[in-house]
PDB file of N, CA and C in Angstrom:
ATOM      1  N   UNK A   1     -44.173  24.661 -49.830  1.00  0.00           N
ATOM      2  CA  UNK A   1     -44.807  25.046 -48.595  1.00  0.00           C
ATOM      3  C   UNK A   1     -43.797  25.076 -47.455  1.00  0.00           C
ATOM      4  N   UNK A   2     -42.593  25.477 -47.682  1.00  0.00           N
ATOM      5  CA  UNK A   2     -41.711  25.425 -46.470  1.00  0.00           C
ATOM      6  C   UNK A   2     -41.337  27.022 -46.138  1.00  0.00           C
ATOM      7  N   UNK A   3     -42.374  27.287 -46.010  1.00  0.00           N
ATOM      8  CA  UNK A   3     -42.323  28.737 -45.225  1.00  0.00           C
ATOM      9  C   UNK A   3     -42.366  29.088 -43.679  1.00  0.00           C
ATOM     10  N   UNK A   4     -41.497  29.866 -43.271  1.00  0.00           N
ATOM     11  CA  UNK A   4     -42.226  29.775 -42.289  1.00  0.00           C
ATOM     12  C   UNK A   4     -43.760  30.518 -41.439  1.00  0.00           C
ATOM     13  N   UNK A   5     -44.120  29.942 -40.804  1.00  0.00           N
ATOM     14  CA  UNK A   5     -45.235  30.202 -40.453  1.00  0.00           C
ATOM     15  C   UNK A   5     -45.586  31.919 -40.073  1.00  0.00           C
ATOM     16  N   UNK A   6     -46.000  32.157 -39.911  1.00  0.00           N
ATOM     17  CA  UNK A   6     -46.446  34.204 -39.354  1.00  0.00           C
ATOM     18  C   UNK A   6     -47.912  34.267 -38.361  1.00  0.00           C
ATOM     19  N   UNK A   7     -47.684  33.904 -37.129  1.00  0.00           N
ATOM     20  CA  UNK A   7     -48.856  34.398 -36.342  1.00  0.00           C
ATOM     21  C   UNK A   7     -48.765  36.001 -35.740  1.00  0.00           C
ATOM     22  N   UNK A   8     -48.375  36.618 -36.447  1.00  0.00           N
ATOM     23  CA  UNK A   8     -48.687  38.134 -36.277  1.00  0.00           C
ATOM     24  C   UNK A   8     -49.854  38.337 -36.279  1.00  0.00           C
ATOM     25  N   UNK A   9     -50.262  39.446 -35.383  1.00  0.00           N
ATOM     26  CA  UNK A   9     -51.357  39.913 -35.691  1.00  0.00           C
ATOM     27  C   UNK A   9     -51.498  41.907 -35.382  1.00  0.00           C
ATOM     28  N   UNK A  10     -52.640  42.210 -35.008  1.00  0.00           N
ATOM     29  CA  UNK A  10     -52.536  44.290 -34.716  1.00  0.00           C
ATOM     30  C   UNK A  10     -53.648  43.660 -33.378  1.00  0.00           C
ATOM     31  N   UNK A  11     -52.713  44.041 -32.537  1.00  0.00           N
ATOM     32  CA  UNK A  11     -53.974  44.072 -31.107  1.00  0.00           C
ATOM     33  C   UNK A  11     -54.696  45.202 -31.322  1.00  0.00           C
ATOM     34  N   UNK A  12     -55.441  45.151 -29.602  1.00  0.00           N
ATOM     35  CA  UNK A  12     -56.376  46.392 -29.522  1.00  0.00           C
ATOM     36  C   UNK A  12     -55.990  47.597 -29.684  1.00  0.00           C
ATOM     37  N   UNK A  13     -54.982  47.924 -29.334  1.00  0.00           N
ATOM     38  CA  UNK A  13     -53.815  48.997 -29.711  1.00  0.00           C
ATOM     39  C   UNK A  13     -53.917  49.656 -30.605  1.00  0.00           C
ATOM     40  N   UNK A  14     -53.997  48.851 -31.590  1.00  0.00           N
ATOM     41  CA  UNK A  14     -52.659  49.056 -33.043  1.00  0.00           C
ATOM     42  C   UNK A  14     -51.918  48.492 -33.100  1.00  0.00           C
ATOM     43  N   UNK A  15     -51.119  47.947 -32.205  1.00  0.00           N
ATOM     44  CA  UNK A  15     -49.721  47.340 -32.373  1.00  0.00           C
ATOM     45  C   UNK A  15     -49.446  45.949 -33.042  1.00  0.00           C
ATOM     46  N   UNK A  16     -48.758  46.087 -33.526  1.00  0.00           N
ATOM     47  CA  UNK A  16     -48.511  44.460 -34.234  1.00  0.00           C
ATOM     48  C   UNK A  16     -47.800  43.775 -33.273  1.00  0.00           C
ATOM     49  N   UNK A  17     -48.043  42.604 -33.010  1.00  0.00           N
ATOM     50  CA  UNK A  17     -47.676  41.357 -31.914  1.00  0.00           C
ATOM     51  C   UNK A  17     -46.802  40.472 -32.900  1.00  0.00           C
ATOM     52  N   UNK A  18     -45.730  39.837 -32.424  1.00  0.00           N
ATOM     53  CA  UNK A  18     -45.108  38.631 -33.107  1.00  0.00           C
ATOM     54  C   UNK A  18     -44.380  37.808 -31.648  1.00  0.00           C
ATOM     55  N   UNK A  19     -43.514  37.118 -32.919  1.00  0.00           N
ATOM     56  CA  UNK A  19     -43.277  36.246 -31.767  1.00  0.00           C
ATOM     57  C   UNK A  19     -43.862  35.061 -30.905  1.00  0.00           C
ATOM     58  N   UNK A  20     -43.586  34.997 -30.013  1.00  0.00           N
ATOM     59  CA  UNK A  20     -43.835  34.142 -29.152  1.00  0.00           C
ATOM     60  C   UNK A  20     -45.011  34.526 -28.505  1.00  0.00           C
ATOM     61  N   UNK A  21     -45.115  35.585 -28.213  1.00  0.00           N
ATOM     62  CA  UNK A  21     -47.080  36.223 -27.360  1.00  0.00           C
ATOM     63  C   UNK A  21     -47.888  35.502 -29.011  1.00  0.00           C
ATOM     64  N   UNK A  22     -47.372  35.913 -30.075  1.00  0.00           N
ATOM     65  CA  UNK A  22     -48.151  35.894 -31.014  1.00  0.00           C
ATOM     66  C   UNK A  22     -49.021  34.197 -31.188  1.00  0.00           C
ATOM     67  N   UNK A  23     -47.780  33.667 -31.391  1.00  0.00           N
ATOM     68  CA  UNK A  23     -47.739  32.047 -31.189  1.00  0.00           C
ATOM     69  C   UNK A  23     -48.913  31.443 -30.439  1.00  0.00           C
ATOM     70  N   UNK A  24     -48.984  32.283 -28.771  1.00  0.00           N
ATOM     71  CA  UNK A  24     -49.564  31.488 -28.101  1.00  0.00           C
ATOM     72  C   UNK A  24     -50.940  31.974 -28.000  1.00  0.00           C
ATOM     73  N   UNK A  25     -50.995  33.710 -28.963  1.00  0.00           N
ATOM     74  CA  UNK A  25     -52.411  33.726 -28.610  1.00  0.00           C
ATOM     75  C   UNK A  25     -53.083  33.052 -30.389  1.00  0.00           C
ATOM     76  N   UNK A  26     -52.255  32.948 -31.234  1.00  0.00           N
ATOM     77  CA  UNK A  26     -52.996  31.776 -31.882  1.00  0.00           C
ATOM     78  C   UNK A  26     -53.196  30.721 -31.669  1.00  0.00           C
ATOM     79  N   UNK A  27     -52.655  29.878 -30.773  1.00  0.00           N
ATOM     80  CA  UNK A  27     -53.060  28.262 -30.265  1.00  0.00           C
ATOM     81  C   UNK A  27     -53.906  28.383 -29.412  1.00  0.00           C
ATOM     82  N   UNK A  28     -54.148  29.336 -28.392  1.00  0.00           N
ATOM     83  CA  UNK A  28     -55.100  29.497 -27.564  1.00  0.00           C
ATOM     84  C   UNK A  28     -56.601  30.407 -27.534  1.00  0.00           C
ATOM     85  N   UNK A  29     -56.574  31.449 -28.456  1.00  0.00           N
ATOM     86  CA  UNK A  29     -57.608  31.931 -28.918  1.00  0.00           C
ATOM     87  C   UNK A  29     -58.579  31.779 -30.191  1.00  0.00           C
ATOM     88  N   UNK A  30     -57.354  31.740 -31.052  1.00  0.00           N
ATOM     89  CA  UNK A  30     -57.811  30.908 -32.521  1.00  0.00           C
ATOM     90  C   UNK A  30     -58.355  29.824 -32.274  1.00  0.00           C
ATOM     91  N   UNK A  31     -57.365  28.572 -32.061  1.00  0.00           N
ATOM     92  CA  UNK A  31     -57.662  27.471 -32.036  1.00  0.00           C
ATOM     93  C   UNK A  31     -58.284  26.869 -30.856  1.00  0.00           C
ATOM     94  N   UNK A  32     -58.177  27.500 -29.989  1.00  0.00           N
ATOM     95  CA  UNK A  32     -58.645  26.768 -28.464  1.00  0.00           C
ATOM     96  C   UNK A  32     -58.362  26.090 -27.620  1.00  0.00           C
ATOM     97  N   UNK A  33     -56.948  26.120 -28.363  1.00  0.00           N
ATOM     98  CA  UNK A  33     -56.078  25.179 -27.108  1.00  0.00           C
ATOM     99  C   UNK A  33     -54.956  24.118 -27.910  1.00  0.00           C
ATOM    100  N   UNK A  34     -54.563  23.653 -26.903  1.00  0.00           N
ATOM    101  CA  UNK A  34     -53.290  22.917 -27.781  1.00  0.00           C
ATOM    102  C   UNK A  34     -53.582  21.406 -28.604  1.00  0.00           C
ATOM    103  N   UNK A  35     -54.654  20.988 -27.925  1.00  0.00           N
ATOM    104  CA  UNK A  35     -54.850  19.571 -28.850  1.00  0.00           C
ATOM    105  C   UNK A  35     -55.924  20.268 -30.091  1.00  0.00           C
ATOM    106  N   UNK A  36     -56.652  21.231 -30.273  1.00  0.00           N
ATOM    107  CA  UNK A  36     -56.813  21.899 -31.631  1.00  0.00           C
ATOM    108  C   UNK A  36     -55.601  21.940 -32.173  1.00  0.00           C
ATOM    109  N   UNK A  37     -54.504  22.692 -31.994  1.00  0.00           N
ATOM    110  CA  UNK A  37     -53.568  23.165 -32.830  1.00  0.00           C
ATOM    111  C   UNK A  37     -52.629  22.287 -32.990  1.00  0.00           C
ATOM    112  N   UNK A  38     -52.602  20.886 -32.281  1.00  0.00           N
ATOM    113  CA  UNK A  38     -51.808  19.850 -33.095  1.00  0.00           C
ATOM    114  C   UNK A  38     -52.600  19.061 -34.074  1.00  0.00           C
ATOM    115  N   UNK A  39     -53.774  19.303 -33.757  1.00  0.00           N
ATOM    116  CA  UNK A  39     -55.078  18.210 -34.504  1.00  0.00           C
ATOM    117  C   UNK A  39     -54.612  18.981 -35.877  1.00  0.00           C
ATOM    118  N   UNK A  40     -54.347  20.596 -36.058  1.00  0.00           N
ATOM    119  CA  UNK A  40     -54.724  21.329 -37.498  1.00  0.00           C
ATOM    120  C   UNK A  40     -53.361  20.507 -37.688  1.00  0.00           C
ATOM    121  N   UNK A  41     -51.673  21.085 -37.166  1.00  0.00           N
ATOM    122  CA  UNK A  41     -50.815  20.308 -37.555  1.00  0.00           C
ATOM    123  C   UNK A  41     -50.403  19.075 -38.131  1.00  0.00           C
ATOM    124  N   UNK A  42     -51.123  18.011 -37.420  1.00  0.00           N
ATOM    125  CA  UNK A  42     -51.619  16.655 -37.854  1.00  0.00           C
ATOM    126  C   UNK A  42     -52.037  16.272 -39.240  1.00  0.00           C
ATOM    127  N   UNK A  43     -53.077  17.269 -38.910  1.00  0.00           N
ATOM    128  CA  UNK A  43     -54.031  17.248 -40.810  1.00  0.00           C
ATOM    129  C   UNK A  43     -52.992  17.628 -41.764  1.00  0.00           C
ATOM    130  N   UNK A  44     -52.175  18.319 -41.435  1.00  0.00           N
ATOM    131  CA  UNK A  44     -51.786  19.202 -42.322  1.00  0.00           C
ATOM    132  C   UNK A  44     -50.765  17.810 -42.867  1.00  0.00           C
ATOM    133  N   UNK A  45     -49.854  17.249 -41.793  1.00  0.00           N
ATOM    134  CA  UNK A  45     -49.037  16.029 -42.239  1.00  0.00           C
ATOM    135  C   UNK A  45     -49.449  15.396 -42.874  1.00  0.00           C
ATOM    136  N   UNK A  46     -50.560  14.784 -42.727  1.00  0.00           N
ATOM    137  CA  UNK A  46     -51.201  13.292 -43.391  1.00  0.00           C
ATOM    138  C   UNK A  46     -51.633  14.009 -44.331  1.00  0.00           C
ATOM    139  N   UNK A  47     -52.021  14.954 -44.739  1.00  0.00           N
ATOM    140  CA  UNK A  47     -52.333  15.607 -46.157  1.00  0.00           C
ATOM    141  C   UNK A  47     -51.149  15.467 -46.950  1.00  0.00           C
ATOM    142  N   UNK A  48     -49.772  16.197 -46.825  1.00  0.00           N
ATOM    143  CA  UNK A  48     -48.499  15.844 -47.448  1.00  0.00           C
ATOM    144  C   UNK A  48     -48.202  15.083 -47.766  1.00  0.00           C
ATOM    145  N   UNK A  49     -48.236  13.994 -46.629  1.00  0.00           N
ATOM    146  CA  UNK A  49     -48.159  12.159 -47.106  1.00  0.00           C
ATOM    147  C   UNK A  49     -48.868  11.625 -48.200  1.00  0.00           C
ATOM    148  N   UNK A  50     -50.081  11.671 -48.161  1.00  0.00           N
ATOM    149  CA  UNK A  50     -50.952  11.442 -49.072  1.00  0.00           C
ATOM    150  C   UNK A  50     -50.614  12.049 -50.048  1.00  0.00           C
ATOM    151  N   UNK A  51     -50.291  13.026 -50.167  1.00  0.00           N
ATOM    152  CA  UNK A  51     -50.511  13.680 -51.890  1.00  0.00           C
ATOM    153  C   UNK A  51     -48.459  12.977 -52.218  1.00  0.00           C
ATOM    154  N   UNK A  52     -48.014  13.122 -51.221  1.00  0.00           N
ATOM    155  CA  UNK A  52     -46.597  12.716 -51.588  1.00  0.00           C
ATOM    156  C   UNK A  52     -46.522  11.572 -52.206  1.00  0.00           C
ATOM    157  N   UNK A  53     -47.530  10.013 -51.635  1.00  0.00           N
ATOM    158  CA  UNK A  53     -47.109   8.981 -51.935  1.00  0.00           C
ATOM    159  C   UNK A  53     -48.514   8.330 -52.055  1.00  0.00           C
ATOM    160  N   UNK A  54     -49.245   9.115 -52.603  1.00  0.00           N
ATOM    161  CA  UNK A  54     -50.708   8.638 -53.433  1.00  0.00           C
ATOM    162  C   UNK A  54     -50.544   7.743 -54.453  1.00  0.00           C
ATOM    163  N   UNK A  55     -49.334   7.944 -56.085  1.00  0.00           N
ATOM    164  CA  UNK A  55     -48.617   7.673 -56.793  1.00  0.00           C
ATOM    165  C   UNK A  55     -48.386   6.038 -56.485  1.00  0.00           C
ATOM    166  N   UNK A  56     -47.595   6.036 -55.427  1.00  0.00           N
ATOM    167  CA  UNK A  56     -47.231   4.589 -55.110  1.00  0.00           C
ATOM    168  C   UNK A  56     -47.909   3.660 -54.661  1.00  0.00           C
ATOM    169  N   UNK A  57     -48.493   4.223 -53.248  1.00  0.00           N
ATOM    170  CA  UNK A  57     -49.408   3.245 -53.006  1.00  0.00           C
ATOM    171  C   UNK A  57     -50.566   3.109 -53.684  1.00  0.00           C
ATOM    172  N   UNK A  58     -50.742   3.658 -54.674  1.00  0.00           N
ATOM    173  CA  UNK A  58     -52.154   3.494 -55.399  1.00  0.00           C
ATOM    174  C   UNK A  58     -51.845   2.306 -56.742  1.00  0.00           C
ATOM    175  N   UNK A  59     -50.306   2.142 -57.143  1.00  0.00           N
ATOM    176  CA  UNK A  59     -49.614   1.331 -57.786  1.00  0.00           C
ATOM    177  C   UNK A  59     -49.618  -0.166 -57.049  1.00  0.00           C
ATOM    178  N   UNK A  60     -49.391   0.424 -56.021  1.00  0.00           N
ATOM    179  CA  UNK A  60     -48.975  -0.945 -55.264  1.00  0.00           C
ATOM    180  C   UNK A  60     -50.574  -2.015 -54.826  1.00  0.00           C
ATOM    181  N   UNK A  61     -51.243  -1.086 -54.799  1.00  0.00           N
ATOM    182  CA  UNK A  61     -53.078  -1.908 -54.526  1.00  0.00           C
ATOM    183  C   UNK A  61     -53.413  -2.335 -55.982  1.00  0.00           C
ATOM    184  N   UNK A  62     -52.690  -1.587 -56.812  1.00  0.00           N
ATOM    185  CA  UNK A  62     -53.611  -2.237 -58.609  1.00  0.00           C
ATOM    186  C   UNK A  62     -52.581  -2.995 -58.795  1.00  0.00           C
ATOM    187  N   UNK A  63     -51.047  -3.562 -58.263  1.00  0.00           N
ATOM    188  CA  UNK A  63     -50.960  -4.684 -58.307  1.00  0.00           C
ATOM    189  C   UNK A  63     -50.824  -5.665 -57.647  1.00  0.00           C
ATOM    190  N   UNK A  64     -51.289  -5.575 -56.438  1.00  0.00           N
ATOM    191  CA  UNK A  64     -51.746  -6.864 -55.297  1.00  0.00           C
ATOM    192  C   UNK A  64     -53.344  -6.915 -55.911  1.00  0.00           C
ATOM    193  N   UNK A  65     -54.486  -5.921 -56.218  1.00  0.00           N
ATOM    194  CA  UNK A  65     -55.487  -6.823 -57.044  1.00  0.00           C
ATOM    195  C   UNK A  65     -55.486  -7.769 -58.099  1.00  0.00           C
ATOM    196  N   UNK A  66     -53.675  -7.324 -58.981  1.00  0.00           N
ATOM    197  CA  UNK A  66     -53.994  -8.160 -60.188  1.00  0.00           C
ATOM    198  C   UNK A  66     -53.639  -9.596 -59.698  1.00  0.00           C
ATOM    199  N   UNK A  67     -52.787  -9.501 -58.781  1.00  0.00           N
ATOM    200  CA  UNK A  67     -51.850 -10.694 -58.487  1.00  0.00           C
ATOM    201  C   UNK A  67     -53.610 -11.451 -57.883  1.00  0.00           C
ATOM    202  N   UNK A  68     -54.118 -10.920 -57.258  1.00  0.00           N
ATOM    203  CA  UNK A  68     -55.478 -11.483 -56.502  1.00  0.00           C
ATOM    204  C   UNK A  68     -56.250 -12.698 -57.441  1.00  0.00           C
ATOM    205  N   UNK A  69     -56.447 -11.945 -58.987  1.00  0.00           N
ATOM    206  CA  UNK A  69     -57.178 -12.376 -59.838  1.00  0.00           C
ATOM    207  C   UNK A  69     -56.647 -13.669 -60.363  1.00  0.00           C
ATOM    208  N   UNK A  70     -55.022 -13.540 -60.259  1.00  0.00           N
ATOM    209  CA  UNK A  70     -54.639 -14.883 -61.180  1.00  0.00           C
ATOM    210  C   UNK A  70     -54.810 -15.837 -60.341  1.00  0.00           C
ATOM    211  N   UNK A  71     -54.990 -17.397 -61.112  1.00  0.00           N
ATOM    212  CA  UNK A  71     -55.079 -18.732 -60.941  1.00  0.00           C
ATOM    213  C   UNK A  71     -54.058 -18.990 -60.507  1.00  0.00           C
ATOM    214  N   UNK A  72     -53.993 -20.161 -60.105  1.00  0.00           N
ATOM    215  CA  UNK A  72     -52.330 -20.848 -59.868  1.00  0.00           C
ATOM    216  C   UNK A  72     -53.244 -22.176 -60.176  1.00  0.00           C
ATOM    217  N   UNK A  73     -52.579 -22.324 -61.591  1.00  0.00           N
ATOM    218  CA  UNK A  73     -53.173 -23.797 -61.434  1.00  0.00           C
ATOM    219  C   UNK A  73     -51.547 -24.963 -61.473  1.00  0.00           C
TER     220      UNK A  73
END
């Protein structure tokens, strides 16, 4: 997923938009503004994380439960 992004679009025109107009009329028309379009950004991180290091920390809770279970006598 390390692409880069494409907010192109075809205005009323015809014309295809890029760039930087493009950019801002997706954060501001699409999304509605800028704390939408870091909120999608956001998600998008903690999704990566999670699937990146699901593996481990899901290792690491089944063995702090086992350690939970034993005695110490």
């Amino acid at each position: 997923m390390n692409r880069e992004p494409d907010f192109s679009y075809v205005n009323d025109r015809g014309r295809r938009v890029a760039g930087p107009p493009a950019f801002v009329h997706y954060v501001y028309t699409e999304k509605g503004g800028i704390q939408e379009y870091n909120d999608e950004v956001g998600q998008a991180y903690i999704e990566a994380f999670v699937k990146a290091n699901s593996d481990v920390i899901n290792e690491g809770l089944a063995a702090k439960a086992r350690r939970s279970r034993l005695k110490v006598v």
